[in-house]
Protein backbone atom coordinates (compact mmCIF):
# COMPACT_ATOMS: atom_id res chain seq x y z
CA UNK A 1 9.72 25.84 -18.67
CA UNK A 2 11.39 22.75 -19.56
CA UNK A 3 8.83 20.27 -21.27
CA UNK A 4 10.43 17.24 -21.01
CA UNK A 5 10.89 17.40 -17.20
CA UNK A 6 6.93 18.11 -17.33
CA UNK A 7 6.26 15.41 -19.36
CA UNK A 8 8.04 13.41 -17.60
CA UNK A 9 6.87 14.38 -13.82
CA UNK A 10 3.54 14.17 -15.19
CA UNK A 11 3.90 10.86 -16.91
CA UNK A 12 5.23 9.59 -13.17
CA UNK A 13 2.38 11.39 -11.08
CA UNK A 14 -0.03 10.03 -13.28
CA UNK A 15 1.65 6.18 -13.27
CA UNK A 16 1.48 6.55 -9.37
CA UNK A 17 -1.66 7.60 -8.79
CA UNK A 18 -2.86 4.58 -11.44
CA UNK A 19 -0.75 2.31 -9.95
CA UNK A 20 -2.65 3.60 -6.77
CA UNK A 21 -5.70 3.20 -7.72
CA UNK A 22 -4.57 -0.70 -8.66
CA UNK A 23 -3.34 -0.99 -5.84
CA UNK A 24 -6.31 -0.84 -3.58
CA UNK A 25 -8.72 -2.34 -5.96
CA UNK A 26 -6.28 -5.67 -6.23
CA UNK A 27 -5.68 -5.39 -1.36
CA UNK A 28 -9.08 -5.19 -1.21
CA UNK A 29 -10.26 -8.28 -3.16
CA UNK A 30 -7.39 -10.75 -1.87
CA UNK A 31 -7.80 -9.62 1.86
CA UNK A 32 -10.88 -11.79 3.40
CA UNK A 33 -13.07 -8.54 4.66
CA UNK A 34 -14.23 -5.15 2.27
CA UNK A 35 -12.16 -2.44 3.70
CA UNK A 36 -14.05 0.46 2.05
CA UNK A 37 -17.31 -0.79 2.59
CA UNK A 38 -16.29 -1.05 6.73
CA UNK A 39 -14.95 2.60 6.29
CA UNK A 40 -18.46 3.80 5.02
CA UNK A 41 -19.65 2.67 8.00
CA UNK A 42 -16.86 4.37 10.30
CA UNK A 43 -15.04 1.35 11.49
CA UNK A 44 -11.47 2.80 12.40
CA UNK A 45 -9.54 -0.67 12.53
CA UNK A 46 -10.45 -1.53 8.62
CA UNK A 47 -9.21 2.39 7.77
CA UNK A 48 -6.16 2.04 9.99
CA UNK A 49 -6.00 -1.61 7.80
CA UNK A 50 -5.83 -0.11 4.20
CA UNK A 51 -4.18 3.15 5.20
CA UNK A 52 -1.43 1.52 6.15
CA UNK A 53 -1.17 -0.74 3.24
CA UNK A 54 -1.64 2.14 0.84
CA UNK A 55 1.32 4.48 2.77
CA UNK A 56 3.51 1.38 2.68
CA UNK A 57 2.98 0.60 -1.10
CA UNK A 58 3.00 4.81 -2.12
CA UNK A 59 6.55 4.98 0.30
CA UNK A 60 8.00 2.65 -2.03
CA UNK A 61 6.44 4.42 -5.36
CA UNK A 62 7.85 7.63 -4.18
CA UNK A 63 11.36 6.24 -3.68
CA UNK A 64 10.78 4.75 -6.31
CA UNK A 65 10.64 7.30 -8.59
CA UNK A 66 13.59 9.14 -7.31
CA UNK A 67 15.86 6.15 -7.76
CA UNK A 68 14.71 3.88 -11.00
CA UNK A 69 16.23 4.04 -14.29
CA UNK A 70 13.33 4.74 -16.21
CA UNK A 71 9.48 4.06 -16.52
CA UNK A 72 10.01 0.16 -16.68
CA UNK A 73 11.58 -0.27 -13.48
CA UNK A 74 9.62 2.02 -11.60
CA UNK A 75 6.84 -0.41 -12.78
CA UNK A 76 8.67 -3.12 -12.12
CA UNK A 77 9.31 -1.66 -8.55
CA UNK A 78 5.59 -1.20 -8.06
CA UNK A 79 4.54 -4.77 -8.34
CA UNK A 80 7.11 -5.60 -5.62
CA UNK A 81 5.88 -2.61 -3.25
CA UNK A 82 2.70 -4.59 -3.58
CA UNK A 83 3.87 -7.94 -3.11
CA UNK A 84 5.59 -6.53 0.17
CA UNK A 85 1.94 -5.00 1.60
CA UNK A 86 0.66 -8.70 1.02
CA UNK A 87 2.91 -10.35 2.38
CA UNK A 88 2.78 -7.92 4.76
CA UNK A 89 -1.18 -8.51 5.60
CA UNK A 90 -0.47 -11.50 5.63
CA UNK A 91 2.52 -11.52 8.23
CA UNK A 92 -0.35 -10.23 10.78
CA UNK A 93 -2.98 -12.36 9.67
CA UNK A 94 -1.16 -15.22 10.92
CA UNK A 95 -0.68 -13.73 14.45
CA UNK A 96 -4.13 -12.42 14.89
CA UNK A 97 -6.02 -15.68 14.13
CA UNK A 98 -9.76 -14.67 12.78
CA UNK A 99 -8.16 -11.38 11.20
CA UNK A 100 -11.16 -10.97 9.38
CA UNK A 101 -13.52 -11.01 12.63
CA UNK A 102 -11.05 -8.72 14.52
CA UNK A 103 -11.54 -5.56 11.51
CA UNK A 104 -14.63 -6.05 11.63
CA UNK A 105 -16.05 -6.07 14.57
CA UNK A 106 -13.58 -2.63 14.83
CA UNK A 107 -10.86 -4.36 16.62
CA UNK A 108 -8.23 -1.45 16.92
CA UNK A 109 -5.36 -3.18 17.92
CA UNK A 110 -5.68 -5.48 14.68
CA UNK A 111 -5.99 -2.42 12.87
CA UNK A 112 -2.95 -0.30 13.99
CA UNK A 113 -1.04 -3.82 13.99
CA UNK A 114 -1.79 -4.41 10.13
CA UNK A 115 -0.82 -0.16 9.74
CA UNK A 116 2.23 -0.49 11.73
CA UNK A 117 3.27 -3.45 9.72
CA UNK A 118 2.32 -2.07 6.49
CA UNK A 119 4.44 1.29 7.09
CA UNK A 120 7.39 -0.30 8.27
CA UNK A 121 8.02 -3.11 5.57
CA UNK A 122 7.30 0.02 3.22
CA UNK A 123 10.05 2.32 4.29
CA UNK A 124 12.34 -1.02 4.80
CA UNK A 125 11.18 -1.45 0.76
CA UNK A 126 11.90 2.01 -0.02
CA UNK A 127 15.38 2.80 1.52
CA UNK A 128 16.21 -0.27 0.22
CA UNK A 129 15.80 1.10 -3.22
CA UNK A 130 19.10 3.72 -3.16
C-alpha cells in the first residue's frame, strides 16, 4: 500500500467533507429562511433549495481535487465554489421576489429553480477548473 497516496486521499476526503460541513452551516445562515429546519418538517422546495447548493459547491470540490496543485488551492478553490452557490441563490432570489415566502410555504418551482441554478453554475465552476 502506498502511504502517502493514503495520507493524502484521506487528508482530501476529510478537507471536503469539513469544508462540507462549512458549507451548509455558512448557506444556511446568509439565506433569509432555515433550510433544515423546513426539511424536518418535509417541505420538498427548501430540500430541493440546499441540495442543490450543496451538489453545486461538492461538483466544484471534486474537480477540484483532481486538478489543484496542492492543499492550498484546493482551499482556495473551495471558498470560490461557495461564493458561486451565493451568488447563485441569489441570482434566483432576485427573479422570484418573496424567495423566502415561496420555500416556505413549499413552493416547488422556487425550489427546483434555486437546484437547477445551483447545479449548473457548479459544473460551469468545475469544468472550468482543467
Amino acid at each position: 500500500m502506498n502511504v502517502p497516496f493514503l495520507l493524502s486521499y484521506l487528508g482530501y476526503v476529510g478537507s471536503g467533507l469539513a469544508l462540507m460541513v462549512a458549507f451548509m452551516f455558512v448557506y444556511e445562515r446568509l439565506t433569509p429562511y432555515r433550510e433544515l429546519a423546513l426539511m424536518r418538517e418535509g417541505n420538498v422546495a427548501a430540500s430541493l433549495s440546499f441540495g442543490g447548493a450543496l451538489l453545486g459547491f461538492t461538483l466544484t470540490l471534486a474537480s477540484s481535487a483532481m486538478h489543484a496543485h496542492g492543499w492550498r488551492e484546493f482551499l482556495a478553490w473551495s471558498v470560490v465554489a461557495g461564493i458561486v452557490q451565493l451568488a447563485a441563490f441569489a441570482m434566483v432570489a432576485a427573479g422570484f421576489k418573496q424567495i423566502r415566502q415561496h420555500i416556505e410555504n413549499d413552493n416547488v418551482a422556487a425550489g427546483a429553480a434555486l437546484f437547477f441554478m445551483s447545479v449548473s453554475l457548479g459544473v460551469l465552476n468545475a469544468s472550468a477548473l482543467v
